[in-house]
N, C-alpha and C. Protein backbone atom coordinates (compact mmCIF):
# COMPACT_ATOMS: atom_id res chain seq x y z
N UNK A 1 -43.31 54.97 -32.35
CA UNK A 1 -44.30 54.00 -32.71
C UNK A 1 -44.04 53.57 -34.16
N UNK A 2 -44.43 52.20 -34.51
CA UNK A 2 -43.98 51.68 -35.62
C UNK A 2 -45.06 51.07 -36.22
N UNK A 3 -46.20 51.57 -37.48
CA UNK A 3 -47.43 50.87 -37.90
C UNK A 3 -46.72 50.42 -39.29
N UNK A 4 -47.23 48.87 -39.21
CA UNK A 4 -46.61 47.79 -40.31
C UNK A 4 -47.94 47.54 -41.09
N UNK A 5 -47.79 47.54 -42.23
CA UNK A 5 -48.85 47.41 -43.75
C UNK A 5 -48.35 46.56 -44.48
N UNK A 6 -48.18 45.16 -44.77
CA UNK A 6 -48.06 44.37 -45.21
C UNK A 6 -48.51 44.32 -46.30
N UNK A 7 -48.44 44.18 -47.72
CA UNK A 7 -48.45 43.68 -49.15
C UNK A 7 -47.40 42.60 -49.91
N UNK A 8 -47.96 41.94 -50.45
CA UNK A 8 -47.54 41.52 -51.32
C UNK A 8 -46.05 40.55 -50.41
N UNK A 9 -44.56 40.86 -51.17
CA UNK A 9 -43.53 40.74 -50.17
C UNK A 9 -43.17 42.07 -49.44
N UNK A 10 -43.67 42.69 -49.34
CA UNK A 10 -42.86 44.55 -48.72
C UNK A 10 -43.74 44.73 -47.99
N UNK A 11 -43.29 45.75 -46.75
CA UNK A 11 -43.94 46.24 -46.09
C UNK A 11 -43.90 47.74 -46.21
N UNK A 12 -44.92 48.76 -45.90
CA UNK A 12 -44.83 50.11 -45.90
C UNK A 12 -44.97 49.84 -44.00
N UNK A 13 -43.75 50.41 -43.72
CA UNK A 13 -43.22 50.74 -42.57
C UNK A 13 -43.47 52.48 -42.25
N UNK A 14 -44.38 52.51 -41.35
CA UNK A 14 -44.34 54.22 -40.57
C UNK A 14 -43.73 54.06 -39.47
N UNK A 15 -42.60 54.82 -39.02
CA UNK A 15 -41.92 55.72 -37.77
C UNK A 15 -42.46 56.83 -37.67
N UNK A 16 -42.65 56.64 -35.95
CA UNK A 16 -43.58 58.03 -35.62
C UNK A 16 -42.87 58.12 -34.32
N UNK A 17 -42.42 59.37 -34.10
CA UNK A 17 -41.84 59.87 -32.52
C UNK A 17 -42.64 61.05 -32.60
N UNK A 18 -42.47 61.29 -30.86
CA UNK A 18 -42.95 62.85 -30.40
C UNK A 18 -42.01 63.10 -29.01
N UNK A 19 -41.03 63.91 -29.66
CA UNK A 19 -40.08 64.03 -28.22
C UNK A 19 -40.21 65.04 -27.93
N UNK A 20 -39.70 65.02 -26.58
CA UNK A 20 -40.16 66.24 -25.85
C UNK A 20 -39.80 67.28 -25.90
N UNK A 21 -38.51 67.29 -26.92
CA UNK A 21 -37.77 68.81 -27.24
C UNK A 21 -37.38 68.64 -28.25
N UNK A 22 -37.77 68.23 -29.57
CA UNK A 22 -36.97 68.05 -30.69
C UNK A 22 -37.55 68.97 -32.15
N UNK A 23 -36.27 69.84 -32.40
CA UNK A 23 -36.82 70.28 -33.27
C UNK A 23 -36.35 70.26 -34.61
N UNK A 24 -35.50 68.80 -34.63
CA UNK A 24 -35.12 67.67 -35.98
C UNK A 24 -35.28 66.40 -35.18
N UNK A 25 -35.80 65.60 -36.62
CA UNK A 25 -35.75 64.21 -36.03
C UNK A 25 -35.54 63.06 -37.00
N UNK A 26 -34.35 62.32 -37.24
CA UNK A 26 -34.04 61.60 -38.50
C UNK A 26 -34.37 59.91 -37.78
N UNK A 27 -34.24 59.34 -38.93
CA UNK A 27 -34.64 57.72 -38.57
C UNK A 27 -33.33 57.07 -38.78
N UNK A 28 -32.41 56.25 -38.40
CA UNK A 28 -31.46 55.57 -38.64
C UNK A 28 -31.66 54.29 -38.40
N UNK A 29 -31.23 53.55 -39.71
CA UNK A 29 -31.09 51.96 -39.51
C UNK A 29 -30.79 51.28 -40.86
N UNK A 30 -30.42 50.25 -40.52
CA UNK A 30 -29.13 48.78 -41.25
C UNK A 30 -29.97 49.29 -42.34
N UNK A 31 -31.24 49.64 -42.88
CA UNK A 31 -31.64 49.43 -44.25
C UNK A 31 -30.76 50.25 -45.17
N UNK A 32 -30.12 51.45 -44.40
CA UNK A 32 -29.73 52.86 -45.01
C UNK A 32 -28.17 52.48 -44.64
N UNK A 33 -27.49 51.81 -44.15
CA UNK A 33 -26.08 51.91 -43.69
C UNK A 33 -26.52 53.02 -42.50
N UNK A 34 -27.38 53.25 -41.72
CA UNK A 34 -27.45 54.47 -40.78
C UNK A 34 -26.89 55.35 -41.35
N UNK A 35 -27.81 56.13 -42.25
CA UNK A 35 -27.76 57.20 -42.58
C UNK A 35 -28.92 57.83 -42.47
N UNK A 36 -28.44 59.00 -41.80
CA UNK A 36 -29.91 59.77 -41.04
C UNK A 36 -30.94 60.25 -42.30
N UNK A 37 -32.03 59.33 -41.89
CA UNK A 37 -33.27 59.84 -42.74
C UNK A 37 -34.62 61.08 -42.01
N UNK A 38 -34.33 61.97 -42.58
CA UNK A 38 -35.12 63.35 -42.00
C UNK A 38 -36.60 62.57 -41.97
N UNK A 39 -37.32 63.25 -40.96
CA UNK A 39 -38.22 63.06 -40.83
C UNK A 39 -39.53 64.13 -40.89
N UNK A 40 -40.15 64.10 -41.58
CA UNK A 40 -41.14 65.17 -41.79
C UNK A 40 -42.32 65.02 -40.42
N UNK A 41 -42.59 66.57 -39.89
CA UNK A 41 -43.10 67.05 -38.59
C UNK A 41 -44.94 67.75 -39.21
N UNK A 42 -45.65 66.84 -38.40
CA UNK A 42 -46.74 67.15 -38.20
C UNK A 42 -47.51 68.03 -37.38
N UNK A 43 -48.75 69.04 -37.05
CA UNK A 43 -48.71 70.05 -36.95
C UNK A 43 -48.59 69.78 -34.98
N UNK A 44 -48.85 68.65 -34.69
CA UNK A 44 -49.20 68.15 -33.55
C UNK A 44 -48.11 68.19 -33.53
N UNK A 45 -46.85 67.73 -34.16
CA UNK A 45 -45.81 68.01 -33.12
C UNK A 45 -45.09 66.53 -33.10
N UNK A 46 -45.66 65.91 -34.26
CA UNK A 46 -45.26 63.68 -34.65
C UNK A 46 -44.31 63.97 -35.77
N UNK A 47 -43.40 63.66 -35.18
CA UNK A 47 -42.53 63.04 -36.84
C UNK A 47 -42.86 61.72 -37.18
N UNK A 48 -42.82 62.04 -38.72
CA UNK A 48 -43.03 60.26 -39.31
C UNK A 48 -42.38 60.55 -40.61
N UNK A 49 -41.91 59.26 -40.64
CA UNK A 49 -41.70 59.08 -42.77
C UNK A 49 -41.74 57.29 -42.41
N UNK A 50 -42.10 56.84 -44.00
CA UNK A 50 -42.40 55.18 -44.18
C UNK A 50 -41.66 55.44 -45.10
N UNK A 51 -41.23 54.34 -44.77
CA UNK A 51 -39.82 52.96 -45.96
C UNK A 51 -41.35 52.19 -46.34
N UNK A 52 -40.48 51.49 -47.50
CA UNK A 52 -41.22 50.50 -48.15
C UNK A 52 -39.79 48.82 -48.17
N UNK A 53 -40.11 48.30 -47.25
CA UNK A 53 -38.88 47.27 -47.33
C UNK A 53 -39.33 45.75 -46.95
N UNK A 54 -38.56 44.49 -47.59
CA UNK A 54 -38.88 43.50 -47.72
C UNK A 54 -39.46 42.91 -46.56
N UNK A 55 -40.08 42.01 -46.69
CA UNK A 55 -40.46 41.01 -45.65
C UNK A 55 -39.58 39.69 -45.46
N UNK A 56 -40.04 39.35 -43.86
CA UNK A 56 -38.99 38.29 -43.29
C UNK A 56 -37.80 38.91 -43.23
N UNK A 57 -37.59 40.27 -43.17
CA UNK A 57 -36.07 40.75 -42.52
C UNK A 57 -36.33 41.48 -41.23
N UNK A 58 -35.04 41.82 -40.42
CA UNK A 58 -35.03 42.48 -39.40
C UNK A 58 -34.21 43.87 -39.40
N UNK A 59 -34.55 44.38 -39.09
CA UNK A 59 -33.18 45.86 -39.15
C UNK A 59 -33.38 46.43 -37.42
N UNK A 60 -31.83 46.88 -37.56
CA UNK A 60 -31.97 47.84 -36.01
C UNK A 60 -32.24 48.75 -36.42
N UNK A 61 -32.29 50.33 -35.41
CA UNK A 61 -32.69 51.50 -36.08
C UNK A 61 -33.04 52.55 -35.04
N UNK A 62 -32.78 53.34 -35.19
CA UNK A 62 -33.25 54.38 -33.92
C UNK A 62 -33.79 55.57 -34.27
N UNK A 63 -33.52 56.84 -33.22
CA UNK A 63 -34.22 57.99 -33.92
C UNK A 63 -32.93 58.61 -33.62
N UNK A 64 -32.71 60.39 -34.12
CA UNK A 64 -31.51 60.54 -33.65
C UNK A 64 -32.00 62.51 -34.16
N UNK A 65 -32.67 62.45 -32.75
CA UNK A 65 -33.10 63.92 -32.40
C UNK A 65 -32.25 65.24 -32.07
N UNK A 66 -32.70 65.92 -32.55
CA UNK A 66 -31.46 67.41 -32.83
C UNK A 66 -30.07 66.94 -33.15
N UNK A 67 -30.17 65.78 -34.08
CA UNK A 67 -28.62 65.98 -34.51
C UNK A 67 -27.70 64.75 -33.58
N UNK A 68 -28.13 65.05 -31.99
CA UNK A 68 -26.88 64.34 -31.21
C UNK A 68 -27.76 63.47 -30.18
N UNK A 69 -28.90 63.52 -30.15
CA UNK A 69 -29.58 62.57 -28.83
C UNK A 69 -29.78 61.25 -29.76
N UNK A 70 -29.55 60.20 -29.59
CA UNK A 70 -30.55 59.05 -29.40
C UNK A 70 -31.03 57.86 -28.49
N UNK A 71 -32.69 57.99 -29.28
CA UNK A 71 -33.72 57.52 -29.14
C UNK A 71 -34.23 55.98 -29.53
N UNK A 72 -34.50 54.71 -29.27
CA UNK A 72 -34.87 53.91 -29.56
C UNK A 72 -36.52 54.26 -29.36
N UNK A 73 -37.08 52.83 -30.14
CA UNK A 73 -38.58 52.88 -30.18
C UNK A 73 -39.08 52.56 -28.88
N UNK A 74 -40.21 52.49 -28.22
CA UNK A 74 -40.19 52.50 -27.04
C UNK A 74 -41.08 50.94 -26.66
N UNK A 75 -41.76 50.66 -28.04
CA UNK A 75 -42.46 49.70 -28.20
C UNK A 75 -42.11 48.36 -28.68
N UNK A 76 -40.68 48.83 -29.34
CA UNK A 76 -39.92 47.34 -29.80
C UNK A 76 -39.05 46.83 -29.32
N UNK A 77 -38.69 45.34 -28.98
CA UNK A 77 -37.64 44.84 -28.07
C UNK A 77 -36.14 45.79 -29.06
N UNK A 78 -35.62 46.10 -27.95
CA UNK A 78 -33.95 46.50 -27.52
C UNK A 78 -33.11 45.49 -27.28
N UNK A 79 -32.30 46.24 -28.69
CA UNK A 79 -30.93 45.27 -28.58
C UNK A 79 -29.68 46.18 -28.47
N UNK A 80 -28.67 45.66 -27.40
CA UNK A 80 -27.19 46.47 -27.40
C UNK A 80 -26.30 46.72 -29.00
N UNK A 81 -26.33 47.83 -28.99
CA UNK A 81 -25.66 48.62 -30.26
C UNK A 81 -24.17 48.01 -29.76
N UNK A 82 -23.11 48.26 -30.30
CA UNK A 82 -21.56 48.31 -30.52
C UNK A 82 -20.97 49.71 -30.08
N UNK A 83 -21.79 50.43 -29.83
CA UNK A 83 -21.28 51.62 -29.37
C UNK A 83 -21.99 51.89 -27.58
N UNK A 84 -22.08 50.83 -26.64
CA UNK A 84 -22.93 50.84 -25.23
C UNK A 84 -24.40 51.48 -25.38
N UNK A 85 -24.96 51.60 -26.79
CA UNK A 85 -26.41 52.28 -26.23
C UNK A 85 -27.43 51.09 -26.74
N UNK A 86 -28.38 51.47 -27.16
CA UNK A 86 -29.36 50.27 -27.46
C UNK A 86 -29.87 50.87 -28.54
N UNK A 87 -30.41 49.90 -29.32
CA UNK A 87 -31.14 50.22 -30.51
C UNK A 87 -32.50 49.51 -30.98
N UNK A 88 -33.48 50.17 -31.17
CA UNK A 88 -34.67 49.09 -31.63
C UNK A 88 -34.81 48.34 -32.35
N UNK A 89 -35.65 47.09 -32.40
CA UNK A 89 -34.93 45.92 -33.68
C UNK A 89 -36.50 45.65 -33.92
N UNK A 90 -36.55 46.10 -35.38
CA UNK A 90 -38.09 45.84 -36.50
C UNK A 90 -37.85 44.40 -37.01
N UNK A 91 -39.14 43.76 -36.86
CA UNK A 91 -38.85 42.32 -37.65
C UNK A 91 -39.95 42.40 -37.96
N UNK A 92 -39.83 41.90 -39.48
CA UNK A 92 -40.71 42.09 -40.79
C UNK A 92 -40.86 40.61 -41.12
């Protein structure tokens, strides 16, 4: 799940997963060059962390659980990655 907070030009962007077996869970996407961003775990069992990033852009981005599974958002249109899987695409 993806809750958008709009200010100013930036948005504070939250990623939130709850998978069914994960006991790491990083965020990847174009903002970072996909570089896995850890995600801090809530007692329920939700990962989340928020970016703070411009408005009127788009980034792909996924989740990328224990290391080797990924996960797209389940709520945002899917677009084909370069590698046959799909990836979620945020537009700000």
């Amino acid at each position: 799940m993806v809750k958008i907070t709009k200010k100013g030009q930036k948005a504070w962007v939250t990623f939130s997963v709850i998978p069914n077996d994960g006991e790491s869970v990083a965020v990847c996407g174009e903002w970072s060059d996909w570089e896995d961003e850890p995600m801090k775990v809530k007692k329920s069992g939700e990962f989340y962390v928020t970016k703070v990033l411009p408005l009127e852009s788009e980034y792909q981005f996924g989740y990328r659980i224990n290391g080797d599974r990924w996960e797209c958002d389940n709520e945002l249109e899917r677009v084909l990655s370069p590698f046959g899987s799909h990836n979620a695409l945020l537009k700000l």
